[in-house]
PDB file of N, CA and C in Angstrom:
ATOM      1  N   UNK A   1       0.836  -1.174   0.000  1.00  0.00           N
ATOM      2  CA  UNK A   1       0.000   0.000   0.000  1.00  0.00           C
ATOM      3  C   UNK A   1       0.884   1.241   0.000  1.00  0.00           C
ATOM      4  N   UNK A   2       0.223   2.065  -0.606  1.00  0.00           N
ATOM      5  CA  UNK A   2       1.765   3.385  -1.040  1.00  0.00           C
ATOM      6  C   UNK A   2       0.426   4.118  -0.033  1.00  0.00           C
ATOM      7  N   UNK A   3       1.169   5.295   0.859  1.00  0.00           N
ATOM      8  CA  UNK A   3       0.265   6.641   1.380  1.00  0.00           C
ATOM      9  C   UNK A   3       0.819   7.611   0.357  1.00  0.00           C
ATOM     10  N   UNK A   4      -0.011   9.118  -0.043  1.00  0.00           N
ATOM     11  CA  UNK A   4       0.169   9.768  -0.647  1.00  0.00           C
ATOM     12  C   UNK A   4       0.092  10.772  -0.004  1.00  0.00           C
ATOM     13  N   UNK A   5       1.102  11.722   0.589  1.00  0.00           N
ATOM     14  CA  UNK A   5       0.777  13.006   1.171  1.00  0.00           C
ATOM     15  C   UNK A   5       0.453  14.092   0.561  1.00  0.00           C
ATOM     16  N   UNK A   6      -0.067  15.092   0.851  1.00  0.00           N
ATOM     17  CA  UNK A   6      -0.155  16.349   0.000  1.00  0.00           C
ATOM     18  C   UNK A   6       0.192  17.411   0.503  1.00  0.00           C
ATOM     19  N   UNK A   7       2.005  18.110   0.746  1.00  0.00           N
ATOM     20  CA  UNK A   7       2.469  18.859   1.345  1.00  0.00           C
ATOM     21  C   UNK A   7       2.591  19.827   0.195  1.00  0.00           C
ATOM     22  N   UNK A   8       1.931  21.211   0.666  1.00  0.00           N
ATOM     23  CA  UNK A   8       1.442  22.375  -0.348  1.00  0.00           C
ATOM     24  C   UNK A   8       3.236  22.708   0.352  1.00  0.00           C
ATOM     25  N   UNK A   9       3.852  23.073  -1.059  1.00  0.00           N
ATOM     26  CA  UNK A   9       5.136  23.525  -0.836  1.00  0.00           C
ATOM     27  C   UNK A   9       5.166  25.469  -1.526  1.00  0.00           C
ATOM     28  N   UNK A  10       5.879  26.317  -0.712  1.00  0.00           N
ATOM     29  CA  UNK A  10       5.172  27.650  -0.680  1.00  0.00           C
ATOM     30  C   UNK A  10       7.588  27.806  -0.661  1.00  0.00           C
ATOM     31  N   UNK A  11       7.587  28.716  -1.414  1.00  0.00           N
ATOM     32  CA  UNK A  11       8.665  29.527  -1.587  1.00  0.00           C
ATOM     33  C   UNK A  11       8.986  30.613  -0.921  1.00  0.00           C
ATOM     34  N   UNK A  12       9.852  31.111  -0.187  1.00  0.00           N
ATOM     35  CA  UNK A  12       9.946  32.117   0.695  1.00  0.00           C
ATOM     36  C   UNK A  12      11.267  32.910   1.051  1.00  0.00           C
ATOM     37  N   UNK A  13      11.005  34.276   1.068  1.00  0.00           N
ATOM     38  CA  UNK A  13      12.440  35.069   1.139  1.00  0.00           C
ATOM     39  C   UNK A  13      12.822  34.549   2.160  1.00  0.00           C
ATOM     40  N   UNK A  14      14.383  35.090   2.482  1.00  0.00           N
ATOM     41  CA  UNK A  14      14.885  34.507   4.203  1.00  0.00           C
ATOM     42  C   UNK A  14      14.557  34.900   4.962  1.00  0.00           C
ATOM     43  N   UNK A  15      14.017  36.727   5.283  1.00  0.00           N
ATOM     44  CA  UNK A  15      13.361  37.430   6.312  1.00  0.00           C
ATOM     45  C   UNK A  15      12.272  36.270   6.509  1.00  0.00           C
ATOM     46  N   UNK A  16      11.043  36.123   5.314  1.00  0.00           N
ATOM     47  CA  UNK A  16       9.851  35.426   5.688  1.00  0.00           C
ATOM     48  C   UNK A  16      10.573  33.878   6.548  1.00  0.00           C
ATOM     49  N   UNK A  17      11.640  33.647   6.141  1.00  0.00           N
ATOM     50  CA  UNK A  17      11.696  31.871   6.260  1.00  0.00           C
ATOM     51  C   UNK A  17      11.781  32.142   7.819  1.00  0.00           C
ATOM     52  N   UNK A  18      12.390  33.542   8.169  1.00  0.00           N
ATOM     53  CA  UNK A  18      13.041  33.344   9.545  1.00  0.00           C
ATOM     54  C   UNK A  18      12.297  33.614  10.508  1.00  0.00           C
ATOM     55  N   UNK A  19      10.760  34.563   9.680  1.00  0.00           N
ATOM     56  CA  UNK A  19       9.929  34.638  11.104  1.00  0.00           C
ATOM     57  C   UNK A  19       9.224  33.628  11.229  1.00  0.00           C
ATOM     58  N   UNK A  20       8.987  32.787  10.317  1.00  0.00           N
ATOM     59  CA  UNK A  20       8.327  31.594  10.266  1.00  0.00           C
ATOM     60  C   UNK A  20       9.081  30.683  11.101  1.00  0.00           C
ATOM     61  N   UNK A  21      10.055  30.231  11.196  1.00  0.00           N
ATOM     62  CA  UNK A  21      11.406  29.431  12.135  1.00  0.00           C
ATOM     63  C   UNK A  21      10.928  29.980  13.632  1.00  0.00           C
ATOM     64  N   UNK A  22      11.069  31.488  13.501  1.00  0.00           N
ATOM     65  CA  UNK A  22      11.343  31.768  15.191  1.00  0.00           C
ATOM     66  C   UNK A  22       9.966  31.909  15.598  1.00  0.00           C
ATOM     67  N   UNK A  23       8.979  31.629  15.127  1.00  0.00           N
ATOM     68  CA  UNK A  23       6.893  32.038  15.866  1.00  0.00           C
ATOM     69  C   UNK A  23       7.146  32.985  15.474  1.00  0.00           C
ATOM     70  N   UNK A  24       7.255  33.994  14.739  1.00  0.00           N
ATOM     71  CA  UNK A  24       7.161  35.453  14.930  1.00  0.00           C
ATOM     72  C   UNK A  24       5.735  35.611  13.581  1.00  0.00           C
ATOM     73  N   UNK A  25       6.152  34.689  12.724  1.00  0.00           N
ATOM     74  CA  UNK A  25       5.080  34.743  11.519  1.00  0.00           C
ATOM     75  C   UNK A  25       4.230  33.442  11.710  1.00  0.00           C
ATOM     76  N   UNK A  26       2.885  33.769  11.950  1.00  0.00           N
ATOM     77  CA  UNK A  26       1.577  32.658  11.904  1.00  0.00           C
ATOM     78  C   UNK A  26       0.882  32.505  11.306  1.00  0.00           C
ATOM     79  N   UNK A  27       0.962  33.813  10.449  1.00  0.00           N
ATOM     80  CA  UNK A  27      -0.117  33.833   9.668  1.00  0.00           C
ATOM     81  C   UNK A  27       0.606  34.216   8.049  1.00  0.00           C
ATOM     82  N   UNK A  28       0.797  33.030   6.823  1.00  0.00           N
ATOM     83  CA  UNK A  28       1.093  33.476   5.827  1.00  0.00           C
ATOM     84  C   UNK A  28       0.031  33.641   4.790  1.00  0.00           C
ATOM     85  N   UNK A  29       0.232  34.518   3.913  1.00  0.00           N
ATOM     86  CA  UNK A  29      -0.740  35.070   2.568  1.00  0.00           C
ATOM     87  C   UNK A  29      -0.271  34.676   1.705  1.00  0.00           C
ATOM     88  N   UNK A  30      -1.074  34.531   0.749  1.00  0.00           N
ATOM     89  CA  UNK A  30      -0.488  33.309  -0.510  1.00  0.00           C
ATOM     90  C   UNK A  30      -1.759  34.397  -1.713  1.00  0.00           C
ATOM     91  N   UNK A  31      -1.524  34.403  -2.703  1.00  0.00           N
ATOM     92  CA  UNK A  31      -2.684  35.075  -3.823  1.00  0.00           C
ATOM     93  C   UNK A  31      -2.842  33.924  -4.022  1.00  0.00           C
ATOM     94  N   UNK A  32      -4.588  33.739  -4.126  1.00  0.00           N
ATOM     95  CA  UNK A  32      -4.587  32.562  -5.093  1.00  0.00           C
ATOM     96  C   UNK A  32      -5.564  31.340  -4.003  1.00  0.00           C
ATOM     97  N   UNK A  33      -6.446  30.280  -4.666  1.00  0.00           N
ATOM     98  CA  UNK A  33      -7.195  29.744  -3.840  1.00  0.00           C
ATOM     99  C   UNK A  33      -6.622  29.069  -2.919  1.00  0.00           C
ATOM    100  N   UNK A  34      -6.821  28.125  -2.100  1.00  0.00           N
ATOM    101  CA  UNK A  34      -5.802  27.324  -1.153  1.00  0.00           C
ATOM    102  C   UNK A  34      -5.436  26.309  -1.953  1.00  0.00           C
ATOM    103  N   UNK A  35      -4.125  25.757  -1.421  1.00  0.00           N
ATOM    104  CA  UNK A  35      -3.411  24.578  -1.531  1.00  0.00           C
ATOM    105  C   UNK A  35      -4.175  23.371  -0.404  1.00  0.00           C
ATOM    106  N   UNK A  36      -4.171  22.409  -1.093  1.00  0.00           N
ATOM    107  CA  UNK A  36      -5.136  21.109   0.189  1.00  0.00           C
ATOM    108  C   UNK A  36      -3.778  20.720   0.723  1.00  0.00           C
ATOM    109  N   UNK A  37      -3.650  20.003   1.762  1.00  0.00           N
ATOM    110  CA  UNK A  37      -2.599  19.661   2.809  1.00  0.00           C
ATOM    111  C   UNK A  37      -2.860  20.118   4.208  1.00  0.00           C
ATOM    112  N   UNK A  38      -2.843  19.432   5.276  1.00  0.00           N
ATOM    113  CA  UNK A  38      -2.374  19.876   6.472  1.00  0.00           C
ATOM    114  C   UNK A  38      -1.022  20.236   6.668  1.00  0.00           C
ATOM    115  N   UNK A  39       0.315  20.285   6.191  1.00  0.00           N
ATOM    116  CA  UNK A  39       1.548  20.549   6.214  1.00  0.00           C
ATOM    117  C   UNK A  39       2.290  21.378   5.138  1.00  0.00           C
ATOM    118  N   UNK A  40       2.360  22.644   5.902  1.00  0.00           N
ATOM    119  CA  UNK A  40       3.205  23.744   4.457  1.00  0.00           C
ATOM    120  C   UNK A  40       4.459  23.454   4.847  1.00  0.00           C
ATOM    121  N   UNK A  41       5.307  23.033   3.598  1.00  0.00           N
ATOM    122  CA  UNK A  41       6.650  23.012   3.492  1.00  0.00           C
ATOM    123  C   UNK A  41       6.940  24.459   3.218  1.00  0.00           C
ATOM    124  N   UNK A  42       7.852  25.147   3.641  1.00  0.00           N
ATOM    125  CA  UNK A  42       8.247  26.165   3.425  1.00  0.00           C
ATOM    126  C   UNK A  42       9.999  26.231   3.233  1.00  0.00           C
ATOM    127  N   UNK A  43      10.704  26.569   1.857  1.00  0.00           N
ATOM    128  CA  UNK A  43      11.292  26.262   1.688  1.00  0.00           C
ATOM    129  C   UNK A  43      12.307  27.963   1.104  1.00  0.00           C
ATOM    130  N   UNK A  44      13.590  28.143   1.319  1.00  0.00           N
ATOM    131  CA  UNK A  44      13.948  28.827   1.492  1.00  0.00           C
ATOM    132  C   UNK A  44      15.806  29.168   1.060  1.00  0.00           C
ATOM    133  N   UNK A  45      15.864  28.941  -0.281  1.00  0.00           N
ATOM    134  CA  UNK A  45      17.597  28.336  -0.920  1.00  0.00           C
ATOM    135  C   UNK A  45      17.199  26.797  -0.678  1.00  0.00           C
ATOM    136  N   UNK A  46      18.334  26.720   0.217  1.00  0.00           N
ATOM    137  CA  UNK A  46      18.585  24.675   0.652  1.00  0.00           C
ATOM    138  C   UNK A  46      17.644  24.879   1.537  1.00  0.00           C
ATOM    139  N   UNK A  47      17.202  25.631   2.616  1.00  0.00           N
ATOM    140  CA  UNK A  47      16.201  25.333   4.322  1.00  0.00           C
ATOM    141  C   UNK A  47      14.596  24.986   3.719  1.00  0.00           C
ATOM    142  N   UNK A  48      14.606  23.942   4.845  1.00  0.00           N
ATOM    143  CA  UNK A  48      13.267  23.850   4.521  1.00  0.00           C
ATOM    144  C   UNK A  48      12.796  23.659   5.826  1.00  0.00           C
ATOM    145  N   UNK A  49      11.135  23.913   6.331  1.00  0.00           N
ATOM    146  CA  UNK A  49      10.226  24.286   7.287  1.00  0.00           C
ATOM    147  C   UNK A  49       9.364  23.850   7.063  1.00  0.00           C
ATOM    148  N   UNK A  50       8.625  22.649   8.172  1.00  0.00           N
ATOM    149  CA  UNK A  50       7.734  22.540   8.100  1.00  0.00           C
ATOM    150  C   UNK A  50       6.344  22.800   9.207  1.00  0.00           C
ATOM    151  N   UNK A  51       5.680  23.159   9.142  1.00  0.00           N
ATOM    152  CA  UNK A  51       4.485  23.963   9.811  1.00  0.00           C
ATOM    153  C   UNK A  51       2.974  23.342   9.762  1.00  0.00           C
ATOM    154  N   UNK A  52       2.702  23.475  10.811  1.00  0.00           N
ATOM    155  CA  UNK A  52       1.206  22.565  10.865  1.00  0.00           C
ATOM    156  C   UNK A  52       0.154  23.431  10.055  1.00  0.00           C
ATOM    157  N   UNK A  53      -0.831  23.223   9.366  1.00  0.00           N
ATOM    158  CA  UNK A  53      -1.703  24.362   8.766  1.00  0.00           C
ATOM    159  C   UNK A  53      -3.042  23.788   9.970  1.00  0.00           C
ATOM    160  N   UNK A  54      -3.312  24.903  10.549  1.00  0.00           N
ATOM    161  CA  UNK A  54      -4.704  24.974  11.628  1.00  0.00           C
ATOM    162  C   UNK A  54      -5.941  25.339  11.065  1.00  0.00           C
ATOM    163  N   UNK A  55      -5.979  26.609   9.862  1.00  0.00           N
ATOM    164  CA  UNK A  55      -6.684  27.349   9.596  1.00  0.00           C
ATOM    165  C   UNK A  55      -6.366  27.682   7.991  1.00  0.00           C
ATOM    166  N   UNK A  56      -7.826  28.438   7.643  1.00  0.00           N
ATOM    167  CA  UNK A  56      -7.174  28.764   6.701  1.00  0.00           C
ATOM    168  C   UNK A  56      -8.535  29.703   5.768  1.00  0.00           C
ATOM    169  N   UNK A  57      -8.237  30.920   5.494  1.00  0.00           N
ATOM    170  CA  UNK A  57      -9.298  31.746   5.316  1.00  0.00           C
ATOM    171  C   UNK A  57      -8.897  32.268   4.128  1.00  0.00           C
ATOM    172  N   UNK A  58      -9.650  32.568   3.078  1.00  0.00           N
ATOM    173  CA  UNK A  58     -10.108  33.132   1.760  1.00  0.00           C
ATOM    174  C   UNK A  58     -10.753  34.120   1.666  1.00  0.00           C
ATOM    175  N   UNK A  59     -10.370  35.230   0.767  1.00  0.00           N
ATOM    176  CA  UNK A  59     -10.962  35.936   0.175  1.00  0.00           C
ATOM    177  C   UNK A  59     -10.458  37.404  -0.280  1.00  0.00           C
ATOM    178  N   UNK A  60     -10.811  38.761  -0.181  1.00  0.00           N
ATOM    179  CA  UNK A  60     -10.097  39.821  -0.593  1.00  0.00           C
ATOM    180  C   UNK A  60      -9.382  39.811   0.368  1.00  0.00           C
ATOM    181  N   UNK A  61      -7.905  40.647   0.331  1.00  0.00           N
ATOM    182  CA  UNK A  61      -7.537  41.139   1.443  1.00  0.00           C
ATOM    183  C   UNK A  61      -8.464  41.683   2.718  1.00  0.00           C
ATOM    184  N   UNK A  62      -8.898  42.866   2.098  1.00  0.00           N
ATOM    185  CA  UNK A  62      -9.969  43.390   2.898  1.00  0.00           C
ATOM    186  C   UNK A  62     -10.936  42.449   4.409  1.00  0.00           C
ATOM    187  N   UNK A  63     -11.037  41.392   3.727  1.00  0.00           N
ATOM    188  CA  UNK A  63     -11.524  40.220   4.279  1.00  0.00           C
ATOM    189  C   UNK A  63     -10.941  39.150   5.473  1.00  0.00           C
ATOM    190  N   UNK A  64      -9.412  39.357   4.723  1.00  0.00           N
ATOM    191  CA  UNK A  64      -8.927  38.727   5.966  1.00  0.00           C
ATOM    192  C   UNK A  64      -8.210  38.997   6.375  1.00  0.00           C
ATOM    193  N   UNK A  65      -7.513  40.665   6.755  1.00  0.00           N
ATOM    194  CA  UNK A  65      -6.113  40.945   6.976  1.00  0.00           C
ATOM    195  C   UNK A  65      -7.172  42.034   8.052  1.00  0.00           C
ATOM    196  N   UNK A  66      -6.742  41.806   9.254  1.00  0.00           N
ATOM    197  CA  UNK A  66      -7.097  42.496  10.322  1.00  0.00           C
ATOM    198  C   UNK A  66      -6.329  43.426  11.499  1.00  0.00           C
ATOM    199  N   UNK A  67      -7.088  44.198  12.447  1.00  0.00           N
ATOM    200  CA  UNK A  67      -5.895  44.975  12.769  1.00  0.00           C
ATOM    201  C   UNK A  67      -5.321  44.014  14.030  1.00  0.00           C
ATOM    202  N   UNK A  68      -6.042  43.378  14.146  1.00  0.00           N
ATOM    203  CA  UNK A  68      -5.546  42.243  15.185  1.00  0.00           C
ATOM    204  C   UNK A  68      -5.226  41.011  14.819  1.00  0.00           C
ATOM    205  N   UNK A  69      -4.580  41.196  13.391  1.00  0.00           N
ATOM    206  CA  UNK A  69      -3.655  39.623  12.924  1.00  0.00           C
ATOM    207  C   UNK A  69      -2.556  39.932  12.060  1.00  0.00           C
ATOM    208  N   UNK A  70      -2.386  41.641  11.884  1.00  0.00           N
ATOM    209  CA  UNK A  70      -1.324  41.724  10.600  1.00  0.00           C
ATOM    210  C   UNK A  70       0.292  41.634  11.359  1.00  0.00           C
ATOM    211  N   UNK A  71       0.138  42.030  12.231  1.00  0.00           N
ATOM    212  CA  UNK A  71       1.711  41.346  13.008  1.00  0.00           C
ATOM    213  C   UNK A  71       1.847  40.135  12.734  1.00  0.00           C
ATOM    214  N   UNK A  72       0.893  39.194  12.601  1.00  0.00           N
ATOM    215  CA  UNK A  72       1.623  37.314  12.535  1.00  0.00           C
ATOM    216  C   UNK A  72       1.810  37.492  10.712  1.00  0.00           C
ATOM    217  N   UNK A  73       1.324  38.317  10.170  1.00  0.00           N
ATOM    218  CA  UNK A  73       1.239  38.235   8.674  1.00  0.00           C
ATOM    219  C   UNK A  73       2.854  38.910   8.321  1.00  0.00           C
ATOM    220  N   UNK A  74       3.128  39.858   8.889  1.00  0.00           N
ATOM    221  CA  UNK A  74       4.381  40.746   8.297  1.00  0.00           C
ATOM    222  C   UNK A  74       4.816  40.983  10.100  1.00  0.00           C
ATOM    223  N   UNK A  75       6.063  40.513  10.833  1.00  0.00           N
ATOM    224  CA  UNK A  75       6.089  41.374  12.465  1.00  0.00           C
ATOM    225  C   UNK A  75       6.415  42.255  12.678  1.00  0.00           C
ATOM    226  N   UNK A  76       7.449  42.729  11.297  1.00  0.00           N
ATOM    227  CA  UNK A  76       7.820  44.044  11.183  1.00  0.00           C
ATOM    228  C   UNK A  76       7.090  45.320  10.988  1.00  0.00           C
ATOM    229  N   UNK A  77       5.912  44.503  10.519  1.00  0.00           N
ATOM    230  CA  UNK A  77       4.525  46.143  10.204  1.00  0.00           C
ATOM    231  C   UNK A  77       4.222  46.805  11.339  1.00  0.00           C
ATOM    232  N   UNK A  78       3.982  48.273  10.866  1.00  0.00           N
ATOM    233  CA  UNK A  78       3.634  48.852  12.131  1.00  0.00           C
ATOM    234  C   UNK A  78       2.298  49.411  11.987  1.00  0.00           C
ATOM    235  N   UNK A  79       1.635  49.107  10.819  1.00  0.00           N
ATOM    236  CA  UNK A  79       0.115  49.155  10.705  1.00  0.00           C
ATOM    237  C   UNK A  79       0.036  48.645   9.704  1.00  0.00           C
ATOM    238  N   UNK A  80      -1.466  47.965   9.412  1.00  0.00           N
ATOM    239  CA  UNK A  80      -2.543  47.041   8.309  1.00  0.00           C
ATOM    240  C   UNK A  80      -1.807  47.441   7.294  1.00  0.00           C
ATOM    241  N   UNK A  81      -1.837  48.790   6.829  1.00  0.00           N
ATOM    242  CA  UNK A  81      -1.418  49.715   5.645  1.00  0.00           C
ATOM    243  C   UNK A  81       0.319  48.775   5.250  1.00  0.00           C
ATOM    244  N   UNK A  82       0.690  48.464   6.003  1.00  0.00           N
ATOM    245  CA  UNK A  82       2.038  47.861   6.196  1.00  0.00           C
ATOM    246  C   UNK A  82       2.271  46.527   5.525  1.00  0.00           C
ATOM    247  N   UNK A  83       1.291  45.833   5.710  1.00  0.00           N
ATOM    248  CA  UNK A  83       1.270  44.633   5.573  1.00  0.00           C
ATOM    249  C   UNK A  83       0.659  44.782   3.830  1.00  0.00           C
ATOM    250  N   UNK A  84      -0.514  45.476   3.797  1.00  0.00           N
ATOM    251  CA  UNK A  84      -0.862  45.530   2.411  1.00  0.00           C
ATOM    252  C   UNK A  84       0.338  46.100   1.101  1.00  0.00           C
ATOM    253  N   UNK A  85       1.295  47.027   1.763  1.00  0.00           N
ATOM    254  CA  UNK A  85       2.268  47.380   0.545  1.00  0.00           C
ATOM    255  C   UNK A  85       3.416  46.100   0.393  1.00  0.00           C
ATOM    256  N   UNK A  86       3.419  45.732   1.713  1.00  0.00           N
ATOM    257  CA  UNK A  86       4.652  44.227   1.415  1.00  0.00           C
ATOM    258  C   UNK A  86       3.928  43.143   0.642  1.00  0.00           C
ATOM    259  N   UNK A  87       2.930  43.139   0.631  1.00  0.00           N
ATOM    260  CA  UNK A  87       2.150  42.113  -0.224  1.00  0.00           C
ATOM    261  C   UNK A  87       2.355  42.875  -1.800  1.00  0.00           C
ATOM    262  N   UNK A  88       2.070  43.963  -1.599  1.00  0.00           N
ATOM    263  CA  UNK A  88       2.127  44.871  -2.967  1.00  0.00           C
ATOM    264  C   UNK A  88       3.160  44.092  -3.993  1.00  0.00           C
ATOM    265  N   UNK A  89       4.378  44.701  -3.143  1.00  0.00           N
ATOM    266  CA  UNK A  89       5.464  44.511  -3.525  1.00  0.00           C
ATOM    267  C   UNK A  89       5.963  42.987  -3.814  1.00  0.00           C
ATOM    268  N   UNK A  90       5.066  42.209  -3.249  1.00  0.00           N
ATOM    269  CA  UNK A  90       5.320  40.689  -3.922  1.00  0.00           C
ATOM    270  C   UNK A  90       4.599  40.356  -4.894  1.00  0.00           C
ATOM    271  N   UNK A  91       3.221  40.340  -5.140  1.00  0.00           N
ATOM    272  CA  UNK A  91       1.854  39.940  -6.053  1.00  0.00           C
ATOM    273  C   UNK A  91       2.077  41.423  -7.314  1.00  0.00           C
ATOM    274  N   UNK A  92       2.537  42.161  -6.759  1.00  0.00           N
ATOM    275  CA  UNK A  92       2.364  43.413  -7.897  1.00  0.00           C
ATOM    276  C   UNK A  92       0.804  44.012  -7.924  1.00  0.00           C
ATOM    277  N   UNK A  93       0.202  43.413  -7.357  1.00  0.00           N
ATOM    278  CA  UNK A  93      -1.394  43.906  -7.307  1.00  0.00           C
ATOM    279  C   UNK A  93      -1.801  43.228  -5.626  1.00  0.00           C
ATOM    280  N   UNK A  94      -3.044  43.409  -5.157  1.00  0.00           N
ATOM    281  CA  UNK A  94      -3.566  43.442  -3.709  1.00  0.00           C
ATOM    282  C   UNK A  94      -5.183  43.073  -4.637  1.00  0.00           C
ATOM    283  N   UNK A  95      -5.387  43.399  -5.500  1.00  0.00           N
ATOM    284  CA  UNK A  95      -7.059  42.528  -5.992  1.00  0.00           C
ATOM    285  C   UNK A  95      -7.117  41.082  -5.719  1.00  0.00           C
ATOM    286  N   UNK A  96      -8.077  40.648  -5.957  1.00  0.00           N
ATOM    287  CA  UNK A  96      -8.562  39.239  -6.103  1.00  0.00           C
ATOM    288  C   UNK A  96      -8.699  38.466  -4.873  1.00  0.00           C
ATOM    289  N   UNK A  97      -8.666  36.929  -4.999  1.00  0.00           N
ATOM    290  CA  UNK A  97      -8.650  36.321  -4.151  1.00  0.00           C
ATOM    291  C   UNK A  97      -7.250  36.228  -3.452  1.00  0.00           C
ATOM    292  N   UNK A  98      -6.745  35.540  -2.290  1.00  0.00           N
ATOM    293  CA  UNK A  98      -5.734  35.625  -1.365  1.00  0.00           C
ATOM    294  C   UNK A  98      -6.376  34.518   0.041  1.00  0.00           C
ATOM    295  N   UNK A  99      -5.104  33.400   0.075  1.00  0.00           N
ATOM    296  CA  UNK A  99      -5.491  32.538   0.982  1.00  0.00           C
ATOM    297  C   UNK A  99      -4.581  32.856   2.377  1.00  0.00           C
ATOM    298  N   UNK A 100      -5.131  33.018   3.709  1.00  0.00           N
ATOM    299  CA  UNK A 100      -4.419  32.948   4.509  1.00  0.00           C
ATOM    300  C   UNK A 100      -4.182  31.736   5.252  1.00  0.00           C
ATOM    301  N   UNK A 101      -2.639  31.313   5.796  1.00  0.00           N
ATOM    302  CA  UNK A 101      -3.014  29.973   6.291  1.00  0.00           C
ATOM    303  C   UNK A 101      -2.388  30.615   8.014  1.00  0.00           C
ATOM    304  N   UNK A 102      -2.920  30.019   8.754  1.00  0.00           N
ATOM    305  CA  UNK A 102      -2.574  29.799  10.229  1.00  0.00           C
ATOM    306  C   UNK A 102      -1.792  28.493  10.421  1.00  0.00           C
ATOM    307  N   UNK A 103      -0.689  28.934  10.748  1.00  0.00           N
ATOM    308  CA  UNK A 103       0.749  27.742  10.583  1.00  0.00           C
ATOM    309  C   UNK A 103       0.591  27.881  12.210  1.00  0.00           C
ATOM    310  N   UNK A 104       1.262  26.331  12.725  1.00  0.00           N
ATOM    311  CA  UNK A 104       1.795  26.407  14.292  1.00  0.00           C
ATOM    312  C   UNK A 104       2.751  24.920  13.898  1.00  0.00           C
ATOM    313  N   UNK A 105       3.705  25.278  15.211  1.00  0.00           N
ATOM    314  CA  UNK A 105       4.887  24.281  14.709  1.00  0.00           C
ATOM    315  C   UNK A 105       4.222  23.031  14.949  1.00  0.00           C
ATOM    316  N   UNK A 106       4.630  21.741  14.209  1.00  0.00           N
ATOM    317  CA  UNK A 106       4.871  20.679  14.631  1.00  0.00           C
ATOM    318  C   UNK A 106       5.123  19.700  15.512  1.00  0.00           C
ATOM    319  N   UNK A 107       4.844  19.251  16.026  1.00  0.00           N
ATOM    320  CA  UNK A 107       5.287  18.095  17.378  1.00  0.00           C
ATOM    321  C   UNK A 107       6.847  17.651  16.611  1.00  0.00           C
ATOM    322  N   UNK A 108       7.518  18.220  17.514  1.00  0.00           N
ATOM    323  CA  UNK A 108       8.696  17.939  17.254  1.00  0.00           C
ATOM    324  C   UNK A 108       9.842  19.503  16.551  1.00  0.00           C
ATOM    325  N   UNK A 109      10.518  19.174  15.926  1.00  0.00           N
ATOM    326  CA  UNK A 109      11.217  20.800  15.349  1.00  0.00           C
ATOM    327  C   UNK A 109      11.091  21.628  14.144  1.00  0.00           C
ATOM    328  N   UNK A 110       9.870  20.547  13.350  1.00  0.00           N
ATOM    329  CA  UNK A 110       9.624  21.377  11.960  1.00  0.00           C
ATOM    330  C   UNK A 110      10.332  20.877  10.510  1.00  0.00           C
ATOM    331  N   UNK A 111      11.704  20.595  11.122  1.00  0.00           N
ATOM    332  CA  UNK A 111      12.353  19.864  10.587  1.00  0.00           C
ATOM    333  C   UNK A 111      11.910  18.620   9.653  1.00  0.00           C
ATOM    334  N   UNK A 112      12.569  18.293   8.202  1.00  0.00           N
ATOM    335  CA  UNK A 112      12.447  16.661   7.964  1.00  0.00           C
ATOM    336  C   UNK A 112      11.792  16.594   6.902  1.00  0.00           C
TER     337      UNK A 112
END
């Protein structure tokens, strides 16, 4: 019997890889509908991370980027407005759909 996992694998600068490593990032934004998997590989040059997916919410920004969640999204923002231009600056646009996932570590180090 073969198992087949389905680890949604997501690409990431080193700032992102590193708040993701240390808890600082919980909440990542992705454009685009969700990936199926309970486990985002997050991968980074050679590093790779893996992260439990808990949650996971759809729709405009508008929708799911709050003033009481954009720190786990970007930790460096110092307001909403913050988080929406670093997205800018990745997607080139802020329209459409956008999946957020709620990552928490792994039993164990993430690792593997």
């Amino acid at each position: 019997m073969f198992w087949v996992l389905n680890l949604p694998l997501f690409f990431a600068k080193r700032e992102v890889f590193q708040w993701l490593m240390s808890g600082q990032k919980t909440i990542d934004v992705r454009k685009g509908s969700p990936k199926s998997g309970d486990i985002a590989v997050f991968q980074s040059g050679p590093n790779v991370w893996r992260l439990k997916i808990v949650k996971t919410e759809v729709g405009l920004l508008s929708e799911i980027l709050y003033l009481d969640n954009f720190k786990a999204v970007v930790p460096s923002a110092l307001e909403l407005g913050d988080v929406v231009s670093y997205l800018r600056q990745i997607y080139g646009v802020c329209d459409g759909v956008f999946t957020a996932y709620y990552v928490e570590p792994l039993l164990g180090s993430g690792k593997g």
